[in-house]
C-alpha atoms as a PDB file:
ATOM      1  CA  UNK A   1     -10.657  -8.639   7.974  1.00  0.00           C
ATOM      2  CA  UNK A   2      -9.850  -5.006   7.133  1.00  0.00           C
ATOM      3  CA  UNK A   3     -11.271  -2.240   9.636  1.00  0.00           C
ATOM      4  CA  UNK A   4     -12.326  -2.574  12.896  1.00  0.00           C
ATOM      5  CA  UNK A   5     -14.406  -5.111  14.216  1.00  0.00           C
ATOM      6  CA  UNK A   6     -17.747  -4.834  16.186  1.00  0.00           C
ATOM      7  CA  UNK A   7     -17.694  -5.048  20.427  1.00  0.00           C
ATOM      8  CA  UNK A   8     -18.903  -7.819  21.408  1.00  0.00           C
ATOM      9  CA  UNK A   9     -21.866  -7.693  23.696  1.00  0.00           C
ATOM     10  CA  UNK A  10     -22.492  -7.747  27.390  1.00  0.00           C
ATOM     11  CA  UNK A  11     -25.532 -10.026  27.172  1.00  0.00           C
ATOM     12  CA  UNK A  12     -27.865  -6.617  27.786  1.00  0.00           C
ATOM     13  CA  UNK A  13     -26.953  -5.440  24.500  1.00  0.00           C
ATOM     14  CA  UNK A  14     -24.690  -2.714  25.245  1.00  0.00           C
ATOM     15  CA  UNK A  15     -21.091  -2.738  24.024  1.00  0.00           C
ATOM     16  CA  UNK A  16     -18.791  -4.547  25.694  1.00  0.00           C
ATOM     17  CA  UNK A  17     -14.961  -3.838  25.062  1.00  0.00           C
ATOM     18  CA  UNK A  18     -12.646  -6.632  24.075  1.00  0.00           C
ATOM     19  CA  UNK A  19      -9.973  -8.316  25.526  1.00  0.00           C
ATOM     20  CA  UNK A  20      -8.976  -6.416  28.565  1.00  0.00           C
ATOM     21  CA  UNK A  21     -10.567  -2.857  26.833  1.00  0.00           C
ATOM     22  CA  UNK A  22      -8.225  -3.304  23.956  1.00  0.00           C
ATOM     23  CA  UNK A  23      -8.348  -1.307  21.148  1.00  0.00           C
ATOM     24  CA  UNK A  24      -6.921   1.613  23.362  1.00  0.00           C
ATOM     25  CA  UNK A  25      -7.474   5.588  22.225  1.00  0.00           C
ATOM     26  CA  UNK A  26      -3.913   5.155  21.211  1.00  0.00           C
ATOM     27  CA  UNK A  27      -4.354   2.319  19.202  1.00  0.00           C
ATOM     28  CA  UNK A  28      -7.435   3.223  17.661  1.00  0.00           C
ATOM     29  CA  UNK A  29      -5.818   6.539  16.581  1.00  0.00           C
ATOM     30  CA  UNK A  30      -2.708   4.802  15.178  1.00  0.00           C
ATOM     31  CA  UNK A  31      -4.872   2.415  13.105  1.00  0.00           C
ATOM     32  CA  UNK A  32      -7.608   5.043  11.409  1.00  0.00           C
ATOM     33  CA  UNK A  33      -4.459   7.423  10.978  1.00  0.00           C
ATOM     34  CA  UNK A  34      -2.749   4.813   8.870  1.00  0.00           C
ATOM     35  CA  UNK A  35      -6.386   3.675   6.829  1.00  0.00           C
ATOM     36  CA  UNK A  36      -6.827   7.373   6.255  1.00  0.00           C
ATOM     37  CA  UNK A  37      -3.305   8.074   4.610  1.00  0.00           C
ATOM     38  CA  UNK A  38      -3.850   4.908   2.474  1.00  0.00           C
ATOM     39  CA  UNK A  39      -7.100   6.057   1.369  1.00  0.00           C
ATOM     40  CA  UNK A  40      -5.368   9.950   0.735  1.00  0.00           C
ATOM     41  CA  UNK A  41      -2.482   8.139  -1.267  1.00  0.00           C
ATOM     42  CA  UNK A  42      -4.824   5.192  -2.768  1.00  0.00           C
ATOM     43  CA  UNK A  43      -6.836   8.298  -4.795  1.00  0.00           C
ATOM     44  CA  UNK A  44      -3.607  10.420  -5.009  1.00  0.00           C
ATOM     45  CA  UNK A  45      -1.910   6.749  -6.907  1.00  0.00           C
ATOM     46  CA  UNK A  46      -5.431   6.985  -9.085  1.00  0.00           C
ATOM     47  CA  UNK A  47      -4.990  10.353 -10.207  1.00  0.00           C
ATOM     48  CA  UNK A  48      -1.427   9.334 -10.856  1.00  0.00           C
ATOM     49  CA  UNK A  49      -2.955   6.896 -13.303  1.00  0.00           C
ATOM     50  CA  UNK A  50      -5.227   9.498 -15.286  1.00  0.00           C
ATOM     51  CA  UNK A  51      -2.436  11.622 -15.177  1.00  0.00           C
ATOM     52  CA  UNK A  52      -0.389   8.882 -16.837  1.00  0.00           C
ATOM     53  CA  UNK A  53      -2.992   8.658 -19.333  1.00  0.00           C
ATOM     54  CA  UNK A  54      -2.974  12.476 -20.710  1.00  0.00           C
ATOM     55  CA  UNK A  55       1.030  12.206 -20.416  1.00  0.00           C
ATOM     56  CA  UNK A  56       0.900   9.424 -23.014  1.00  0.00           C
ATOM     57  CA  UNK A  57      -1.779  10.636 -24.882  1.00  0.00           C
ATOM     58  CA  UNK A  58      -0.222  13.930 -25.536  1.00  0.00           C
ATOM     59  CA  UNK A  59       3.269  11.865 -26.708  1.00  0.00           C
ATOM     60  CA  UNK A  60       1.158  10.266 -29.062  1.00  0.00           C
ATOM     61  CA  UNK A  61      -0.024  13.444 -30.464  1.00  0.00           C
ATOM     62  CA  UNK A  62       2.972  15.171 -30.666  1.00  0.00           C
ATOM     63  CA  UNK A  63       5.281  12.924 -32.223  1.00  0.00           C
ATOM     64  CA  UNK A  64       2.799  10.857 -34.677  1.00  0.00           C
ATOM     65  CA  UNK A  65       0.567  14.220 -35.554  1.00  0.00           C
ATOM     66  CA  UNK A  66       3.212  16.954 -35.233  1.00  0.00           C
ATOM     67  CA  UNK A  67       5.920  14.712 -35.403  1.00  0.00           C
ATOM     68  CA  UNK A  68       7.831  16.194 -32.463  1.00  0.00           C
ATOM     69  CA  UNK A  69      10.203  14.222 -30.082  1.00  0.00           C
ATOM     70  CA  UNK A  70       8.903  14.274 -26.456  1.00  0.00           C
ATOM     71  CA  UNK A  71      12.222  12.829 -24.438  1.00  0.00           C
ATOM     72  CA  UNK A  72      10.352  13.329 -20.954  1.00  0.00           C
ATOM     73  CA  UNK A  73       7.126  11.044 -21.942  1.00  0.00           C
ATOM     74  CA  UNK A  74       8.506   7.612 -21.243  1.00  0.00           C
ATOM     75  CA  UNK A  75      10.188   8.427 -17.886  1.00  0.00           C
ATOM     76  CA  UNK A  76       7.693  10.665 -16.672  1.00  0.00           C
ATOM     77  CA  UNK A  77       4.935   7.437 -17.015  1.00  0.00           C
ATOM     78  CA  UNK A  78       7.191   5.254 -15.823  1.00  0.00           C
ATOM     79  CA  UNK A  79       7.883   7.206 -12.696  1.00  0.00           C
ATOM     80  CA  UNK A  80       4.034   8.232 -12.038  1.00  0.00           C
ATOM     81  CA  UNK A  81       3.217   4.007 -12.938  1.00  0.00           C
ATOM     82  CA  UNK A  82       5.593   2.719 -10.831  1.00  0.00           C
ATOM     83  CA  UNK A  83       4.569   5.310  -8.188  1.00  0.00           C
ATOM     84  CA  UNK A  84       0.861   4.742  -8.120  1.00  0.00           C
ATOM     85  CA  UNK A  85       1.450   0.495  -7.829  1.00  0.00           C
ATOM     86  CA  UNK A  86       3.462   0.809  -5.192  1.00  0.00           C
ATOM     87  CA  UNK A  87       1.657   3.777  -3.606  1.00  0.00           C
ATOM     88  CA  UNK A  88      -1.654   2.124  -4.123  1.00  0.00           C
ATOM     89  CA  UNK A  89      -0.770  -1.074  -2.546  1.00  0.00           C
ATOM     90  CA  UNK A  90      -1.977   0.111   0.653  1.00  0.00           C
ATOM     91  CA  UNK A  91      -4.975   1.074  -0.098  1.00  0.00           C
ATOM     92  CA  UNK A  92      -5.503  -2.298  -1.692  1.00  0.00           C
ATOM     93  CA  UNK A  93      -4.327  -4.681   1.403  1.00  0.00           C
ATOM     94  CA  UNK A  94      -6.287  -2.242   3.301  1.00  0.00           C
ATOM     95  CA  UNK A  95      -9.573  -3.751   1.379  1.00  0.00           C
ATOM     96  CA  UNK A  96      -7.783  -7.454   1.030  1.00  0.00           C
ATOM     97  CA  UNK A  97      -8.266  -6.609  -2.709  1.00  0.00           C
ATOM     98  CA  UNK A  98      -5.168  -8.611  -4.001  1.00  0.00           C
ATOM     99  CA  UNK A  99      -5.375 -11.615  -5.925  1.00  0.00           C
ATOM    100  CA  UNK A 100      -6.038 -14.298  -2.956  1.00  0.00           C
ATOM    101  CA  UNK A 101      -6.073 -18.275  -3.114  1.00  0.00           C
ATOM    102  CA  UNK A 102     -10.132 -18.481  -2.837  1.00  0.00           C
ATOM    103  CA  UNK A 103      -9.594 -22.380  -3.018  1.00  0.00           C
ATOM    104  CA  UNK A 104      -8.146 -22.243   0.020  1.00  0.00           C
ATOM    105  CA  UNK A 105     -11.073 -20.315   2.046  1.00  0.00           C
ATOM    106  CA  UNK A 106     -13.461 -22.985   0.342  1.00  0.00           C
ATOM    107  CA  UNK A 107     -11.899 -25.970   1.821  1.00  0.00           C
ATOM    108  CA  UNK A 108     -10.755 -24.804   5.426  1.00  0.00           C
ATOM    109  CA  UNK A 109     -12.294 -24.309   7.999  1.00  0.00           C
ATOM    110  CA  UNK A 110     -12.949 -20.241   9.588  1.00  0.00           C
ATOM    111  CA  UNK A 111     -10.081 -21.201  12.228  1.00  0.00           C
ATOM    112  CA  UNK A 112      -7.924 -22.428   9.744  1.00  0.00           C
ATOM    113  CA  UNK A 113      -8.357 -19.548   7.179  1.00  0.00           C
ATOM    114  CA  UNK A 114      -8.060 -16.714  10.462  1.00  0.00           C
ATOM    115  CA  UNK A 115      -4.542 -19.149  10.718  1.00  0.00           C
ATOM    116  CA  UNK A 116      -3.191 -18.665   6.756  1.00  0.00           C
ATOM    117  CA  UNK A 117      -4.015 -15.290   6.568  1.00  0.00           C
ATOM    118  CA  UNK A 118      -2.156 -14.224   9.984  1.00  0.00           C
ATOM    119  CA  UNK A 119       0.966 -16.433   8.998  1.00  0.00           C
ATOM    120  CA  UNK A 120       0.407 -14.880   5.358  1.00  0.00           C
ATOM    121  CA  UNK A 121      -0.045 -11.413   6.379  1.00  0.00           C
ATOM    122  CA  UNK A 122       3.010 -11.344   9.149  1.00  0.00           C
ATOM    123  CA  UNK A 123       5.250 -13.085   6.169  1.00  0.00           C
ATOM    124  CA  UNK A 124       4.191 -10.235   3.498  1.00  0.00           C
ATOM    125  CA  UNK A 125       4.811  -7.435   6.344  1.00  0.00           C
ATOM    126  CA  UNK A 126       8.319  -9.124   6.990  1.00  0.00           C
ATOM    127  CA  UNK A 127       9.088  -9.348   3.332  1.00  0.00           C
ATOM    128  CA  UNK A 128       7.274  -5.550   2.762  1.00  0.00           C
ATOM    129  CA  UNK A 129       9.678  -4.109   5.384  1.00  0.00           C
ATOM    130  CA  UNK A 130      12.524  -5.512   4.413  1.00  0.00           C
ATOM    131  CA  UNK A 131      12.434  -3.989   1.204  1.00  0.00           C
ATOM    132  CA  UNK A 132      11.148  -0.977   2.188  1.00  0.00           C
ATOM    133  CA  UNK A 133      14.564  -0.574   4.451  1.00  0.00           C
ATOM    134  CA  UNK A 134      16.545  -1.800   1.220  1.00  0.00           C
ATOM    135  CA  UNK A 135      15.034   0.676  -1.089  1.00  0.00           C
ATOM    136  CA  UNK A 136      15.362   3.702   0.897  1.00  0.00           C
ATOM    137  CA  UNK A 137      18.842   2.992   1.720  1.00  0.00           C
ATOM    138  CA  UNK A 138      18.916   2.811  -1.638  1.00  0.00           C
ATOM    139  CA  UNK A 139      16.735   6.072  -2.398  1.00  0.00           C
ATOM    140  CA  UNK A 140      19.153   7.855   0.062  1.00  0.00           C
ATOM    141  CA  UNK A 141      22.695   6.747  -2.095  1.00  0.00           C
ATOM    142  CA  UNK A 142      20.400   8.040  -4.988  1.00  0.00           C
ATOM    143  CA  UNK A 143      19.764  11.522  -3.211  1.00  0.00           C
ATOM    144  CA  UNK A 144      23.121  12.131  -1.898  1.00  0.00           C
ATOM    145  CA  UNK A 145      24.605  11.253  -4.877  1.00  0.00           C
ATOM    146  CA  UNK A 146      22.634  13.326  -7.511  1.00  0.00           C
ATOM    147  CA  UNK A 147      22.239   9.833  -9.351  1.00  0.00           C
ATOM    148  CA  UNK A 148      19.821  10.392 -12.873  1.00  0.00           C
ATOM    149  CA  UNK A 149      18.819   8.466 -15.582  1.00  0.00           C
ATOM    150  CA  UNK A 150      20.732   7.954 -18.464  1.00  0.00           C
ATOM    151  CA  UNK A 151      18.500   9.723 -21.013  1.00  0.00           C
ATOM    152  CA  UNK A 152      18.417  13.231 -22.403  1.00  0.00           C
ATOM    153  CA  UNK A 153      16.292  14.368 -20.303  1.00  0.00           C
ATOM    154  CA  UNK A 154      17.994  13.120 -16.990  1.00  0.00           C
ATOM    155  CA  UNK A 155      15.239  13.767 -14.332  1.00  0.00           C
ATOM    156  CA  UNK A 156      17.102  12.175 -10.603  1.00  0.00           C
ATOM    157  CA  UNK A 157      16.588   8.657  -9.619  1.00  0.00           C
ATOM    158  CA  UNK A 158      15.481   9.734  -6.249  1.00  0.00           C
ATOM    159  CA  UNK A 159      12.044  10.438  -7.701  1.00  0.00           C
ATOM    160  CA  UNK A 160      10.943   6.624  -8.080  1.00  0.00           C
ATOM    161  CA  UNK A 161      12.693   5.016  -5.020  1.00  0.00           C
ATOM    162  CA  UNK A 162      11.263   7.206  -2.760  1.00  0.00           C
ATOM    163  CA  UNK A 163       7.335   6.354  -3.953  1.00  0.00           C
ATOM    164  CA  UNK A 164       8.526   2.910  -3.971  1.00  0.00           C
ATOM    165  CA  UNK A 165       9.714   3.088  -0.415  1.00  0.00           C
ATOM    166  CA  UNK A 166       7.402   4.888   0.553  1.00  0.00           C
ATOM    167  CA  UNK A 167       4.510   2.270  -0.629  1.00  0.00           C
ATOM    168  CA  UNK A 168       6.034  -0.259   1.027  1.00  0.00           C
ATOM    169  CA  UNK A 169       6.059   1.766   4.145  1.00  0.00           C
ATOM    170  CA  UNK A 170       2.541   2.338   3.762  1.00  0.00           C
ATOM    171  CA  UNK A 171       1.597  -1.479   3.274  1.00  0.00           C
ATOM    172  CA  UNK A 172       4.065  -2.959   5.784  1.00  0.00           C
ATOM    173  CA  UNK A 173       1.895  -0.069   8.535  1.00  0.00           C
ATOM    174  CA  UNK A 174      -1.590  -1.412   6.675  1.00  0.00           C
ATOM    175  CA  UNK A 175      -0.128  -5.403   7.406  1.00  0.00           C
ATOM    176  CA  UNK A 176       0.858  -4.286  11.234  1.00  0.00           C
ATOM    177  CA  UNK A 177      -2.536  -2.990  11.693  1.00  0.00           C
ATOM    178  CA  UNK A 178      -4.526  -6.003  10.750  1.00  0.00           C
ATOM    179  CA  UNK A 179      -1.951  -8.135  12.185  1.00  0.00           C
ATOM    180  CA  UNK A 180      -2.493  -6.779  15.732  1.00  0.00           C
ATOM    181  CA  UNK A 181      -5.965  -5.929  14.903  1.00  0.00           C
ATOM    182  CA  UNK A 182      -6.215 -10.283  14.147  1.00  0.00           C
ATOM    183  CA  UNK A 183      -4.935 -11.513  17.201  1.00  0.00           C
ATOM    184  CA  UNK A 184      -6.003  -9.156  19.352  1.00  0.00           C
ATOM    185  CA  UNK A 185      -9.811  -9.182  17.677  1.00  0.00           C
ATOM    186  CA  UNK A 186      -9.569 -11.987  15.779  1.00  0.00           C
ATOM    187  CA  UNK A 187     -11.761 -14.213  18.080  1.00  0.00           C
ATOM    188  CA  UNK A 188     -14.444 -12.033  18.185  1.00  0.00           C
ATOM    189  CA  UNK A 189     -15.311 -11.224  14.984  1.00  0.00           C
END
């Protein structure tokens, strides 16, 4: 369901375009823009991971080896871990990667299934956005009013609401895509 789907044919094997020549330049643009930010951000969220991983790693070390106190550790992996799920999640809806309800697709018919993921997919973009607006209003009470974390260390709440927000941005734009991209397309695939 994820990309763009082939033309369907004029009957002399050339391309035909679809639906009244939709997808448009415009359209077209739009859509690989988005697919190519979640792809940036989908490696960027991976690298957040590995990074993660010599963070904690390097905690270990320090304070079981050399027994030294690291106060920064534990936020710092929880901000890049939170950051890379959320920034990630694009990337994944982009590939329909998420846990789905295959029991479903095995007992309904093509039409039907086209049906539950369009109703499912317009739901999780209307939930996604809804957030997203939510948590940067909240990001933005965090920014403007220096809010931190109560630890030591302190490092500004900001930080994690804006990846948050801004994953959710990123999969509510990846949902609108193969929303329009379904019922514009959808018969023709």
């Amino acid at each position: 369901m994820s990309g763009t789907a082939p033309m369907a044919t004029d009957g002399g094997g050339s391309a035909a375009p679809p639906r009244g020549g939709f997808p448009g330049p415009v359209w077209r643009g739009f859509s690989g823009a988005v697919k190519a930010v979640n792809r940036l951000v989908g490696f960027l969220a991976g690298l957040m991971v590995v990074a993660s991983c010599v963070i904690i790693t390097n905690e270990v070390f320090w304070r079981y080896y050399l027994h030294r106190p690291h106060t920064w550790n534990l936020e710092v992996n929880i901000f890049l871990l939170v950051g890379a799920t959320f920034l990630a999640a694009g990337y994944t809806q982009m590939h329909r990667a998420h846990v789905g309800t295959e029991v479903l697709q095995t007992i309904m018919s093509p039409r039907w299934n086209r049906r539950r993921i369009l109703a499912g997919d317009i739901l999780s973009a209307l939930l996604c956005a809804f957030v997203a607006g939510m948590v940067l209003h909240y990001d933005w009470q965090a920014w403007s009013r220096d809010w931190t974390t109560d630890s030591t260390w302190a490092p500004p709440l900001w930080i994690p609401y804006t990846l948050i927000g801004v994953g959710l941005v990123l999969i509510t734009l990846e949902y609108l895509v193969q929303i329009v991209e379904e019922i514009v397309l959808g018969g023709e695939r």
